[in-house]
PDB file of N, CA and C in Angstrom:
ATOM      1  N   UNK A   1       0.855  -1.175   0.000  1.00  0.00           N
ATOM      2  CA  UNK A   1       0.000   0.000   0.000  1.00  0.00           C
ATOM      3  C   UNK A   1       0.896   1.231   0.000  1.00  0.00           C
ATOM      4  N   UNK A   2       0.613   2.380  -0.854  1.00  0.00           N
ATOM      5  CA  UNK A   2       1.564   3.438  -1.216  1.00  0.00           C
ATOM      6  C   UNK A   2       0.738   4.430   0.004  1.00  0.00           C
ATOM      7  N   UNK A   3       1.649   5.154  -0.266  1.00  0.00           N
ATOM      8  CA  UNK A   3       1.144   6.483   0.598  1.00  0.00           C
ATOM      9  C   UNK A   3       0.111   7.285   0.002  1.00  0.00           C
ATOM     10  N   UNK A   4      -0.261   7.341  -1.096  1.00  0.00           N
ATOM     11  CA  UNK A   4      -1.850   7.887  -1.462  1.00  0.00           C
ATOM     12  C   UNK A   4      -2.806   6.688  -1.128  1.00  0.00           C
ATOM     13  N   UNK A   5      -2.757   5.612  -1.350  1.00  0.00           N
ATOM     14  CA  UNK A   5      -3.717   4.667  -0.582  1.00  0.00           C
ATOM     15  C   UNK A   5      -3.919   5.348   0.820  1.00  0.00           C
ATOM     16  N   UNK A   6      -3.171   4.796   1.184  1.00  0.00           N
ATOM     17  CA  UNK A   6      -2.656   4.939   2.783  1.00  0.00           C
ATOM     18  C   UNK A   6      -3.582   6.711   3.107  1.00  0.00           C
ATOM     19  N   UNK A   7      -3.417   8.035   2.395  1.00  0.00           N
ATOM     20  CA  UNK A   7      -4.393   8.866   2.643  1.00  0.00           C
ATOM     21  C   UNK A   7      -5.427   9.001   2.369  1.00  0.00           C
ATOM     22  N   UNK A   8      -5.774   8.075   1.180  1.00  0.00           N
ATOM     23  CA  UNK A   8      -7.082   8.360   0.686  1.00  0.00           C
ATOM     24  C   UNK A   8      -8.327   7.715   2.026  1.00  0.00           C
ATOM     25  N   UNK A   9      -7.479   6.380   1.816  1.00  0.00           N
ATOM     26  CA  UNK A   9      -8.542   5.259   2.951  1.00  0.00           C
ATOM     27  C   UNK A   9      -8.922   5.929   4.098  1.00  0.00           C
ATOM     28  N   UNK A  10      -7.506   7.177   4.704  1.00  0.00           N
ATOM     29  CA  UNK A  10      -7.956   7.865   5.907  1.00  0.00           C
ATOM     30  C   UNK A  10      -8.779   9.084   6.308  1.00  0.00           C
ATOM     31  N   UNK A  11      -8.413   9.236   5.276  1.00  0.00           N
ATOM     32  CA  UNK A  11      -9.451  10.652   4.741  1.00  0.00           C
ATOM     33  C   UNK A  11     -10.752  10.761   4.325  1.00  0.00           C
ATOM     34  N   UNK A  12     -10.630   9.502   3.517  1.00  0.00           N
ATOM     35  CA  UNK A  12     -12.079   9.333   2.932  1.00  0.00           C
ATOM     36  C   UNK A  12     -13.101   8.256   3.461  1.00  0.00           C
ATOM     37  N   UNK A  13     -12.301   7.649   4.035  1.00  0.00           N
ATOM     38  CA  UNK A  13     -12.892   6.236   4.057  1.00  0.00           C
ATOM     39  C   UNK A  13     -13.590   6.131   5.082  1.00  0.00           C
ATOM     40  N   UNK A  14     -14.375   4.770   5.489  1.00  0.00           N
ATOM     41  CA  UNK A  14     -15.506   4.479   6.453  1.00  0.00           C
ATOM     42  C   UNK A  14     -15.592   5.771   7.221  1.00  0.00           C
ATOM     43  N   UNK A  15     -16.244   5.957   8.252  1.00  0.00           N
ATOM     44  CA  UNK A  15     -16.268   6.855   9.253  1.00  0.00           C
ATOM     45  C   UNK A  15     -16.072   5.686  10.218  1.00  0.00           C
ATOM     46  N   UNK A  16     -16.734   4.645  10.205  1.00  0.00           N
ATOM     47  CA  UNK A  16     -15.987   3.380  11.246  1.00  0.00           C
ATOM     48  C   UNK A  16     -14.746   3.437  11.632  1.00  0.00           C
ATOM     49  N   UNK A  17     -13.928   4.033  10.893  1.00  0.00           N
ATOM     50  CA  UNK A  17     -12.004   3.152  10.471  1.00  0.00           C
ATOM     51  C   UNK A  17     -11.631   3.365  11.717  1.00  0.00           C
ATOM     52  N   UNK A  18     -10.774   2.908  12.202  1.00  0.00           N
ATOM     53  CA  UNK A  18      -9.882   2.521  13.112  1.00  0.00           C
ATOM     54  C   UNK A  18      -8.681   2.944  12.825  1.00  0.00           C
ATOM     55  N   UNK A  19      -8.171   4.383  13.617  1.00  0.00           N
ATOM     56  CA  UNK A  19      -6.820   4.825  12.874  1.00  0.00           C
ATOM     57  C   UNK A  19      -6.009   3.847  13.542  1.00  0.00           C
ATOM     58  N   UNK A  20      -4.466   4.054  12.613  1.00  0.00           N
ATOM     59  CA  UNK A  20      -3.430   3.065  13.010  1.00  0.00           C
ATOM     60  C   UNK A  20      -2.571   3.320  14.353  1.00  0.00           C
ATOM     61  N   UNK A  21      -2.514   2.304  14.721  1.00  0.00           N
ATOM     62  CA  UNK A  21      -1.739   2.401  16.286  1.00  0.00           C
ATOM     63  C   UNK A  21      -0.637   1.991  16.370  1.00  0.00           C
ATOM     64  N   UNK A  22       0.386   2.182  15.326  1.00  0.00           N
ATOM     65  CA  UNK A  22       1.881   1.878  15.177  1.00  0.00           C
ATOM     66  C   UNK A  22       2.254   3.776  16.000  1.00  0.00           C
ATOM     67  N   UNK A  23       3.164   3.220  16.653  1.00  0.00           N
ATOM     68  CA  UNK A  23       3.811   4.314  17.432  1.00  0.00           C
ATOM     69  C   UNK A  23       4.826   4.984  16.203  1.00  0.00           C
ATOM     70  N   UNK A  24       4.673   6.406  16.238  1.00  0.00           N
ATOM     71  CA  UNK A  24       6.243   6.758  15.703  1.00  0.00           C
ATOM     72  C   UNK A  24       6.637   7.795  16.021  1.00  0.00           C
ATOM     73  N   UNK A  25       8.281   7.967  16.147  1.00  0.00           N
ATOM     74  CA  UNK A  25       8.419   8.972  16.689  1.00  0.00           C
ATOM     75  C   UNK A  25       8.078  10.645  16.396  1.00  0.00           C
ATOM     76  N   UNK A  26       7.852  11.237  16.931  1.00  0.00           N
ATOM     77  CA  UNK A  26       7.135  12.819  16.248  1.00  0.00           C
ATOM     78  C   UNK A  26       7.619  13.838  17.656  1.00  0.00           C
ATOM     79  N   UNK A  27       8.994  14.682  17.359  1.00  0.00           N
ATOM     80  CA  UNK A  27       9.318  15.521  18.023  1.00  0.00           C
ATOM     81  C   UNK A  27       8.615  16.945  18.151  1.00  0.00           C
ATOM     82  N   UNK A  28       8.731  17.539  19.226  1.00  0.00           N
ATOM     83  CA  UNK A  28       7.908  18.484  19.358  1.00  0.00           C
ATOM     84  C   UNK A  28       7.592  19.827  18.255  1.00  0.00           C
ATOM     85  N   UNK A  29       9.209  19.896  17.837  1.00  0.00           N
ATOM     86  CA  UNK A  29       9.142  20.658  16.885  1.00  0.00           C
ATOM     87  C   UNK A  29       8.247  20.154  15.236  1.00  0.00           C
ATOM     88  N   UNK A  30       8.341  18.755  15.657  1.00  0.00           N
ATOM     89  CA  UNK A  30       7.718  18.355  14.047  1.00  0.00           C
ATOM     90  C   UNK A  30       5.946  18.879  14.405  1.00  0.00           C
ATOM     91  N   UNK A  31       5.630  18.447  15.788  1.00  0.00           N
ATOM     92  CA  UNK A  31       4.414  18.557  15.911  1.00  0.00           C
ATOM     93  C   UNK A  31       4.319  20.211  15.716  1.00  0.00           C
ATOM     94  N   UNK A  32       4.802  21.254  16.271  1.00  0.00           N
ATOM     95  CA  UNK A  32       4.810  22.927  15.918  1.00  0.00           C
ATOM     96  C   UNK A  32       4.739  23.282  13.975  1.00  0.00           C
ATOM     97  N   UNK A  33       5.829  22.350  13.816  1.00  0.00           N
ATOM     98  CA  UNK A  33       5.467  22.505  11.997  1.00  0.00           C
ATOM     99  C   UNK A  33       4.149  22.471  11.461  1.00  0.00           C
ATOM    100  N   UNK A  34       3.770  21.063  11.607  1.00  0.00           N
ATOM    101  CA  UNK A  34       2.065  20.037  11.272  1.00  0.00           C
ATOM    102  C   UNK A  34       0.997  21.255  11.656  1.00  0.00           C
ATOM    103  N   UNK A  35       1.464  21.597  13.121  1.00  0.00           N
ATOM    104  CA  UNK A  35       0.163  22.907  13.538  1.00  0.00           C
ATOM    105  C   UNK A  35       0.611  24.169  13.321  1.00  0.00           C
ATOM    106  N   UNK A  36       1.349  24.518  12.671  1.00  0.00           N
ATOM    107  CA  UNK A  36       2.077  25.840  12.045  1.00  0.00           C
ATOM    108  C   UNK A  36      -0.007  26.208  11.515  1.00  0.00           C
ATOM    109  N   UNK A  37      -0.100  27.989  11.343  1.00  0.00           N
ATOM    110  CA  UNK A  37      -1.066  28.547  10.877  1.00  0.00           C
ATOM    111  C   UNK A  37      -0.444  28.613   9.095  1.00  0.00           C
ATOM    112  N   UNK A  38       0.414  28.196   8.801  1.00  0.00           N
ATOM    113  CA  UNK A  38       0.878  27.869   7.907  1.00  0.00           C
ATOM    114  C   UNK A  38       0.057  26.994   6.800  1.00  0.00           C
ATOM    115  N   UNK A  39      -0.087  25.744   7.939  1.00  0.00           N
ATOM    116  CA  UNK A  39      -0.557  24.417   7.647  1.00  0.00           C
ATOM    117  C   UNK A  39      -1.966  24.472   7.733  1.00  0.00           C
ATOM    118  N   UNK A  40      -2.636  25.266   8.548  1.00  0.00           N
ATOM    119  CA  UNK A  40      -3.711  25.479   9.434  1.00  0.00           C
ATOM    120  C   UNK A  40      -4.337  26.753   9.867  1.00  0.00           C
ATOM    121  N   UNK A  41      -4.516  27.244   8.767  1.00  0.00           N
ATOM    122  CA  UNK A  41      -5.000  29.114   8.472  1.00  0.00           C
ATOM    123  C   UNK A  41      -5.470  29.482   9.450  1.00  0.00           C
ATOM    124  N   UNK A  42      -6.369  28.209   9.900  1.00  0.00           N
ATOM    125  CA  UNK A  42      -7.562  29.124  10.920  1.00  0.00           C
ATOM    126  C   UNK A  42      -7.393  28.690  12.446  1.00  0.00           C
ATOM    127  N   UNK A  43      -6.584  27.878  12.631  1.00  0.00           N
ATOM    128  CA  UNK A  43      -5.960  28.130  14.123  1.00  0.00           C
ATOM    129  C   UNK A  43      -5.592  29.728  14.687  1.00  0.00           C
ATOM    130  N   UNK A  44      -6.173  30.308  15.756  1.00  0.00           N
ATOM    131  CA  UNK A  44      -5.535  31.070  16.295  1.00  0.00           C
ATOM    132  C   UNK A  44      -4.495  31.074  17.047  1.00  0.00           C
ATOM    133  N   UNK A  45      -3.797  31.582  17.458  1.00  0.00           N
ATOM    134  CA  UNK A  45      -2.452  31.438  18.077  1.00  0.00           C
ATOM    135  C   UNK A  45      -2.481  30.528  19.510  1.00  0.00           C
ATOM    136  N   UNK A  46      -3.650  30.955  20.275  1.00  0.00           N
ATOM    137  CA  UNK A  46      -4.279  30.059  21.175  1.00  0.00           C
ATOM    138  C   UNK A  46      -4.451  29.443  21.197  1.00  0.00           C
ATOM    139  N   UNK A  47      -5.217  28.428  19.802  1.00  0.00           N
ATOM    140  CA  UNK A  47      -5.478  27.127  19.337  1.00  0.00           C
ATOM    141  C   UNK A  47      -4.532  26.469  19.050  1.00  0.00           C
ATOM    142  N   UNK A  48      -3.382  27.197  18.352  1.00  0.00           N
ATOM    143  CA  UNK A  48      -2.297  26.476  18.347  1.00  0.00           C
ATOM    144  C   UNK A  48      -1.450  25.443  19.363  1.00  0.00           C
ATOM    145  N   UNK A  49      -1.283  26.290  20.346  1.00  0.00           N
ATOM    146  CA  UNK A  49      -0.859  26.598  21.595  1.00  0.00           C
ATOM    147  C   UNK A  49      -1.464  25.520  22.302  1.00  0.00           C
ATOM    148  N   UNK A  50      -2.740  25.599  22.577  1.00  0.00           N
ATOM    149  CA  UNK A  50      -3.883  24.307  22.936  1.00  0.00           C
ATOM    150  C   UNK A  50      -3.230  23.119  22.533  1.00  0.00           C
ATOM    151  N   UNK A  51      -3.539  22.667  20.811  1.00  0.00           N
ATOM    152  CA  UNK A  51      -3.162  21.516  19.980  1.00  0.00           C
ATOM    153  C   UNK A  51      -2.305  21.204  19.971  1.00  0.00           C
ATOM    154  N   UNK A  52      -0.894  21.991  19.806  1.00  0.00           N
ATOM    155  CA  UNK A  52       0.468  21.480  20.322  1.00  0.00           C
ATOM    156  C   UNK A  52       0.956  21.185  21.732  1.00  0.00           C
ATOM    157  N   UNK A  53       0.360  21.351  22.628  1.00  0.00           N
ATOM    158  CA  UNK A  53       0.447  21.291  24.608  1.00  0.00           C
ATOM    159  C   UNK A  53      -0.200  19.771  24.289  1.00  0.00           C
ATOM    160  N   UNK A  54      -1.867  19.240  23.945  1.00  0.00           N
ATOM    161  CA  UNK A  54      -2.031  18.452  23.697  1.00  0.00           C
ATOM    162  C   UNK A  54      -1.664  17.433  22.786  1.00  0.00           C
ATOM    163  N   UNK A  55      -1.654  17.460  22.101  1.00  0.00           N
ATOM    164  CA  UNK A  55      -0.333  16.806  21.187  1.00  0.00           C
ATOM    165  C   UNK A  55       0.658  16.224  21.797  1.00  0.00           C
ATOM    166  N   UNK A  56       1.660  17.056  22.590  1.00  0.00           N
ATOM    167  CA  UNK A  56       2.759  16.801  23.152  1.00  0.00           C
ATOM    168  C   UNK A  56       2.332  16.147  24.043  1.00  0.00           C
ATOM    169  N   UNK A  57       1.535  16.044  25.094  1.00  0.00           N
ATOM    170  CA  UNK A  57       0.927  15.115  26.073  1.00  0.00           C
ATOM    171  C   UNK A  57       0.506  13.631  25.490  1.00  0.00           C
ATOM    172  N   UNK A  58       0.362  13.798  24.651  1.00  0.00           N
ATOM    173  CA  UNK A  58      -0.265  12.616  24.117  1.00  0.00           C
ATOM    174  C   UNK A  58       1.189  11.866  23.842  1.00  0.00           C
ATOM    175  N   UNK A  59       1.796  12.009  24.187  1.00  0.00           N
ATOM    176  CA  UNK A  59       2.827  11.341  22.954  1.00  0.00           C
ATOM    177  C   UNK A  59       3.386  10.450  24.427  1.00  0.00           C
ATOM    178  N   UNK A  60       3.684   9.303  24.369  1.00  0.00           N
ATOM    179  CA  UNK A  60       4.400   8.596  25.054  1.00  0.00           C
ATOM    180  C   UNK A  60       5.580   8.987  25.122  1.00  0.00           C
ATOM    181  N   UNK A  61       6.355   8.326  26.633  1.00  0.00           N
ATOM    182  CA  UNK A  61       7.388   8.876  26.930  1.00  0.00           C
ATOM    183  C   UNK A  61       8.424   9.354  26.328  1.00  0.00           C
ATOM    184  N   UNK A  62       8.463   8.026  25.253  1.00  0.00           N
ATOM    185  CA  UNK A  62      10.076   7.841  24.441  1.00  0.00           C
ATOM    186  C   UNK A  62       9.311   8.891  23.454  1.00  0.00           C
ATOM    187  N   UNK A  63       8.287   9.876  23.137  1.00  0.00           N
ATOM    188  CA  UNK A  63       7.984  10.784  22.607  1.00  0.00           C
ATOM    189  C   UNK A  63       7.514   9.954  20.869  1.00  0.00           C
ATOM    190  N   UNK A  64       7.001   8.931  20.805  1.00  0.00           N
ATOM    191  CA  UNK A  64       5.993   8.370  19.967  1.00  0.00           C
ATOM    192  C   UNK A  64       4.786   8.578  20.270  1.00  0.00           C
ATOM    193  N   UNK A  65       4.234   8.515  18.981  1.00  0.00           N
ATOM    194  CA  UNK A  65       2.671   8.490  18.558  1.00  0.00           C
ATOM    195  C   UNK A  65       1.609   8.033  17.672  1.00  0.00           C
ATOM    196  N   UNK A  66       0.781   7.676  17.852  1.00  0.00           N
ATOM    197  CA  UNK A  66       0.004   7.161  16.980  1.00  0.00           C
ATOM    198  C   UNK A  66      -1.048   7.778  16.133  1.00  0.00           C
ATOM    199  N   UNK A  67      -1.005   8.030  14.575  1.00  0.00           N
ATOM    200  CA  UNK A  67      -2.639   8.455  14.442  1.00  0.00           C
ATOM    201  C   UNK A  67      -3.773   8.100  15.259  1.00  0.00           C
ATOM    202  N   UNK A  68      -4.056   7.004  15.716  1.00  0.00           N
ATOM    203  CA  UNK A  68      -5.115   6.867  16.660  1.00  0.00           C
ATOM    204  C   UNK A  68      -5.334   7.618  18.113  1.00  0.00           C
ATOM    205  N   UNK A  69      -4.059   8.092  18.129  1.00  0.00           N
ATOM    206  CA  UNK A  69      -3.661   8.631  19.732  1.00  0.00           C
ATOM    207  C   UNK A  69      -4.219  10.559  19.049  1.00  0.00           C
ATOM    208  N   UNK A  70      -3.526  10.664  18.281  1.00  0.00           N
ATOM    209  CA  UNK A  70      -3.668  12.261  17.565  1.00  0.00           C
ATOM    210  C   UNK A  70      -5.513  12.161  17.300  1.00  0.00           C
ATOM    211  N   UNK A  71      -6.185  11.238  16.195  1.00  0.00           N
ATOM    212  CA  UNK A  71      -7.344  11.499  16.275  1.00  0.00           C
ATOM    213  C   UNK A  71      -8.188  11.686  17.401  1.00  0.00           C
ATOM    214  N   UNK A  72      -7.525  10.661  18.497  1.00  0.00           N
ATOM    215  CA  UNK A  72      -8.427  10.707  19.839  1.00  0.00           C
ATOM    216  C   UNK A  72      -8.295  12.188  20.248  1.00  0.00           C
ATOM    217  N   UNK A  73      -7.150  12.799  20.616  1.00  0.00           N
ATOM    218  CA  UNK A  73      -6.687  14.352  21.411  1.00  0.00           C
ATOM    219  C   UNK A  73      -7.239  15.042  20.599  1.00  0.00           C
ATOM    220  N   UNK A  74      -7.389  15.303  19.262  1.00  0.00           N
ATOM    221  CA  UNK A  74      -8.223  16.007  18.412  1.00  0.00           C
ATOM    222  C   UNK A  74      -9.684  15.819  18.252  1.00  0.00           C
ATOM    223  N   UNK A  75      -9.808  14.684  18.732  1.00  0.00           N
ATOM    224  CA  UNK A  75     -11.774  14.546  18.795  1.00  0.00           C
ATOM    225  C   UNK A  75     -12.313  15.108  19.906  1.00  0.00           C
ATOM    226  N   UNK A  76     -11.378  15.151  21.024  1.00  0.00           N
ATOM    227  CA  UNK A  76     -11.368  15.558  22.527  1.00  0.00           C
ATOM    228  C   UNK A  76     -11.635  17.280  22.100  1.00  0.00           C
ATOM    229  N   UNK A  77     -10.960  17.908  21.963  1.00  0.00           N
ATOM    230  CA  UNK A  77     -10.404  19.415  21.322  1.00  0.00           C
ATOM    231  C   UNK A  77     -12.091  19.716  20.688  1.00  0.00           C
ATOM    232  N   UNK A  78     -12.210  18.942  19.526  1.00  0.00           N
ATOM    233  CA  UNK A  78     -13.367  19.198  18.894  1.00  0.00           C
ATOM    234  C   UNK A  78     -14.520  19.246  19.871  1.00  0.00           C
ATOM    235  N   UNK A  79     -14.880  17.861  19.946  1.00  0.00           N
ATOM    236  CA  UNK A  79     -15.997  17.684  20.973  1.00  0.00           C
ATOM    237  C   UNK A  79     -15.835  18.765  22.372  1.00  0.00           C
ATOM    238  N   UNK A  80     -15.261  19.389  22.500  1.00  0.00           N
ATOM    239  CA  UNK A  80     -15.081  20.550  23.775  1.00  0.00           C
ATOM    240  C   UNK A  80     -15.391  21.224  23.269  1.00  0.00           C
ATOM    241  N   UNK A  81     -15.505  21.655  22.370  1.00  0.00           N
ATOM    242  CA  UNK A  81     -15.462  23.035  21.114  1.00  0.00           C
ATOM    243  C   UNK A  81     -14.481  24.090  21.773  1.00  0.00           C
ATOM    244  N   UNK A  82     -13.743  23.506  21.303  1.00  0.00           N
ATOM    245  CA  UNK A  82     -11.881  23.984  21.331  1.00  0.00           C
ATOM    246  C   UNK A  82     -11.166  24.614  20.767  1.00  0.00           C
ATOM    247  N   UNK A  83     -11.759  23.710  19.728  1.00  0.00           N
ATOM    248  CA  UNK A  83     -10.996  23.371  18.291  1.00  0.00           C
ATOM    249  C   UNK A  83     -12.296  23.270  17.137  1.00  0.00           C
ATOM    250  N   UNK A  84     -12.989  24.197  15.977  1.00  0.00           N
ATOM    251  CA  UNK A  84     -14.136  24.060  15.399  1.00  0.00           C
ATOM    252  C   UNK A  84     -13.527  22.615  14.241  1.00  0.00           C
ATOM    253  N   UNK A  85     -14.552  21.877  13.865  1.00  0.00           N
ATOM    254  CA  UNK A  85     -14.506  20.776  13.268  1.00  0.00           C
ATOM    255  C   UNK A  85     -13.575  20.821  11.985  1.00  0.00           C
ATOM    256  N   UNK A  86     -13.648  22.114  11.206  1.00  0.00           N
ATOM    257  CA  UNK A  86     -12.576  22.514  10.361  1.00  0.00           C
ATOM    258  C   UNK A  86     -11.258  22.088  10.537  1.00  0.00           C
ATOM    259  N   UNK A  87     -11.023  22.742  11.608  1.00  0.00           N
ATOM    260  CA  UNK A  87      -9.909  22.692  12.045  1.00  0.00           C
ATOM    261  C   UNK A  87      -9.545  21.148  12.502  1.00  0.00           C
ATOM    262  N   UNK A  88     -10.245  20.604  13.068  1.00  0.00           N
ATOM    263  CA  UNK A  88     -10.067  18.839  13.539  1.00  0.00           C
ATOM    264  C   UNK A  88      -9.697  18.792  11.954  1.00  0.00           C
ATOM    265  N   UNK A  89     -10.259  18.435  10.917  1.00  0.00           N
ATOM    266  CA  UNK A  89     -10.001  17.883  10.197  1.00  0.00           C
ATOM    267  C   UNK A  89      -8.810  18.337   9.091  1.00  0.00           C
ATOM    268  N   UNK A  90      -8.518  19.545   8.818  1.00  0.00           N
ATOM    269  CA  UNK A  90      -7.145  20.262   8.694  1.00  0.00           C
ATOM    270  C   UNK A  90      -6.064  19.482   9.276  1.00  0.00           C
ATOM    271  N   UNK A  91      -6.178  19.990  10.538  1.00  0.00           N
ATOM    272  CA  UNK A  91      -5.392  19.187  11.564  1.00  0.00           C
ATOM    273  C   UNK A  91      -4.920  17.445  11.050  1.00  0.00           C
ATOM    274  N   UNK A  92      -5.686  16.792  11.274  1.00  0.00           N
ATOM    275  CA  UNK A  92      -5.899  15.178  10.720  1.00  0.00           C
ATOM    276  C   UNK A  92      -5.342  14.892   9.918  1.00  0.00           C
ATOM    277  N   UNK A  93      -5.690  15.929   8.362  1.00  0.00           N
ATOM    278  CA  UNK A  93      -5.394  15.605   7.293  1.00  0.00           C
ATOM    279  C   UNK A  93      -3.582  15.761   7.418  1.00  0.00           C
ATOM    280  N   UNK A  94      -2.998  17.152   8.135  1.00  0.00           N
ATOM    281  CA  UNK A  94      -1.791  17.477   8.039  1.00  0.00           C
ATOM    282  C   UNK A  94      -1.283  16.483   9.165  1.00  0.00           C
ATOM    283  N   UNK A  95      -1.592  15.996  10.109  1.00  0.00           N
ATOM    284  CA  UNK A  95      -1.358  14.982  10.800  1.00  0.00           C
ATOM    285  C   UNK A  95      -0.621  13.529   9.898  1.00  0.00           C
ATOM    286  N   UNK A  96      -2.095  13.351   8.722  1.00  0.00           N
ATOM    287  CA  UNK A  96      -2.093  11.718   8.288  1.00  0.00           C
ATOM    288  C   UNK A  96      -0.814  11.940   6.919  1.00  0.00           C
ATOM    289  N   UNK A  97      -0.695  12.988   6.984  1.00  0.00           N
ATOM    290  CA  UNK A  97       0.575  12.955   5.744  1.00  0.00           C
ATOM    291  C   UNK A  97       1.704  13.414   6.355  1.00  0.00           C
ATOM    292  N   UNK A  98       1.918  13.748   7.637  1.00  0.00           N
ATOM    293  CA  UNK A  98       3.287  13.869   8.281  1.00  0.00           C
ATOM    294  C   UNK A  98       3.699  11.844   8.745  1.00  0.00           C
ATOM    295  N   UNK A  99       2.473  11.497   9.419  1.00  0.00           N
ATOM    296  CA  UNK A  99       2.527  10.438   9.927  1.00  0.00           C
ATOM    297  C   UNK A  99       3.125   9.557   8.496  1.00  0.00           C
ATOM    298  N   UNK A 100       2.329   9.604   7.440  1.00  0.00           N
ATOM    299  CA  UNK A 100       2.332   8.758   6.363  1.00  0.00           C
ATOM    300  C   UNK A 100       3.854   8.995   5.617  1.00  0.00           C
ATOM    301  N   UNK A 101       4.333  10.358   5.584  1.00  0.00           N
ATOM    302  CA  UNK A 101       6.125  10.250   5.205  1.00  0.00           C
ATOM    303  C   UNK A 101       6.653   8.988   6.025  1.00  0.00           C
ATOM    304  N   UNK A 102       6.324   9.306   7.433  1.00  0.00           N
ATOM    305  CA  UNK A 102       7.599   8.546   8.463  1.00  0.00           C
ATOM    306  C   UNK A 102       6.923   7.366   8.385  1.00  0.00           C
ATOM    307  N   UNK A 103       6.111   6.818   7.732  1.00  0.00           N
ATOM    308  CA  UNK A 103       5.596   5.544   7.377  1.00  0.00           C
ATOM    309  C   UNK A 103       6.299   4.856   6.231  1.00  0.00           C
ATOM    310  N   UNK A 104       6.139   5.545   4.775  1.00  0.00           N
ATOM    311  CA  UNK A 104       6.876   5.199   3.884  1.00  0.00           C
ATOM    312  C   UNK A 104       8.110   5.511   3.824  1.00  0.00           C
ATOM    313  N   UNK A 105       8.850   6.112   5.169  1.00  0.00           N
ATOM    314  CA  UNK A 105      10.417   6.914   4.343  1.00  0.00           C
ATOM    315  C   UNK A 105      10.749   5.430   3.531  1.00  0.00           C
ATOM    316  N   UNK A 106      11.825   5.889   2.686  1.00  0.00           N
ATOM    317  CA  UNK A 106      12.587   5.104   2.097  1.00  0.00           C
ATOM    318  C   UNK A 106      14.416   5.529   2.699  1.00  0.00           C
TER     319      UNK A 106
END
């Protein structure tokens, strides 16, 4: 499975799916990139701030993570109304293609 599989299925696919729970590593700064307003227009600086604190919590010790771990902290965010659903899914999407490089590096 290539890495456009690999986004399409996550992006598009069931609303059932079950994100993947392979740990990988994702340093803090990678996570500040992913939620850069860059990446994510409509984060306010606050929201940022929020999503990357959470984020970083989420991440197990040795500082791995899982899409499943990121969708959960981001459904959390949403469902609080935190974070507007836009943004969850912005988020996700720039999430499932950072995750999906360090999946396929070569």
């Amino acid at each position: 499975m290539g890495i456009s599989t690999f986004l399409s299925g996550m992006l598009f696919g069931d609303k059932q799916k079950t994100f993947d729970k392979t740990q990988y590593p994702c340093a803090i700064a990678e996570i500040q990139k992913v939620v850069s307003q860059t990446n994510v227009r409509t984060l306010s600086k606050e929201e940022i701030t929020l999503v990357e604190s959470t984020i970083d919590q989420t991440r197990k010790g040795d500082g791995k993570i899982s899409m499943a771990q990121i969708e959960e902290a981001l459904r959390k965010l949403k469902n609080t109304h935190k974070i507007s659903k836009s943004d969850y899914q912005g988020l996700m999407q720039m999430f499932a293609i950072h995750i999906a490089k360090k999946k396929y590096k070569t």
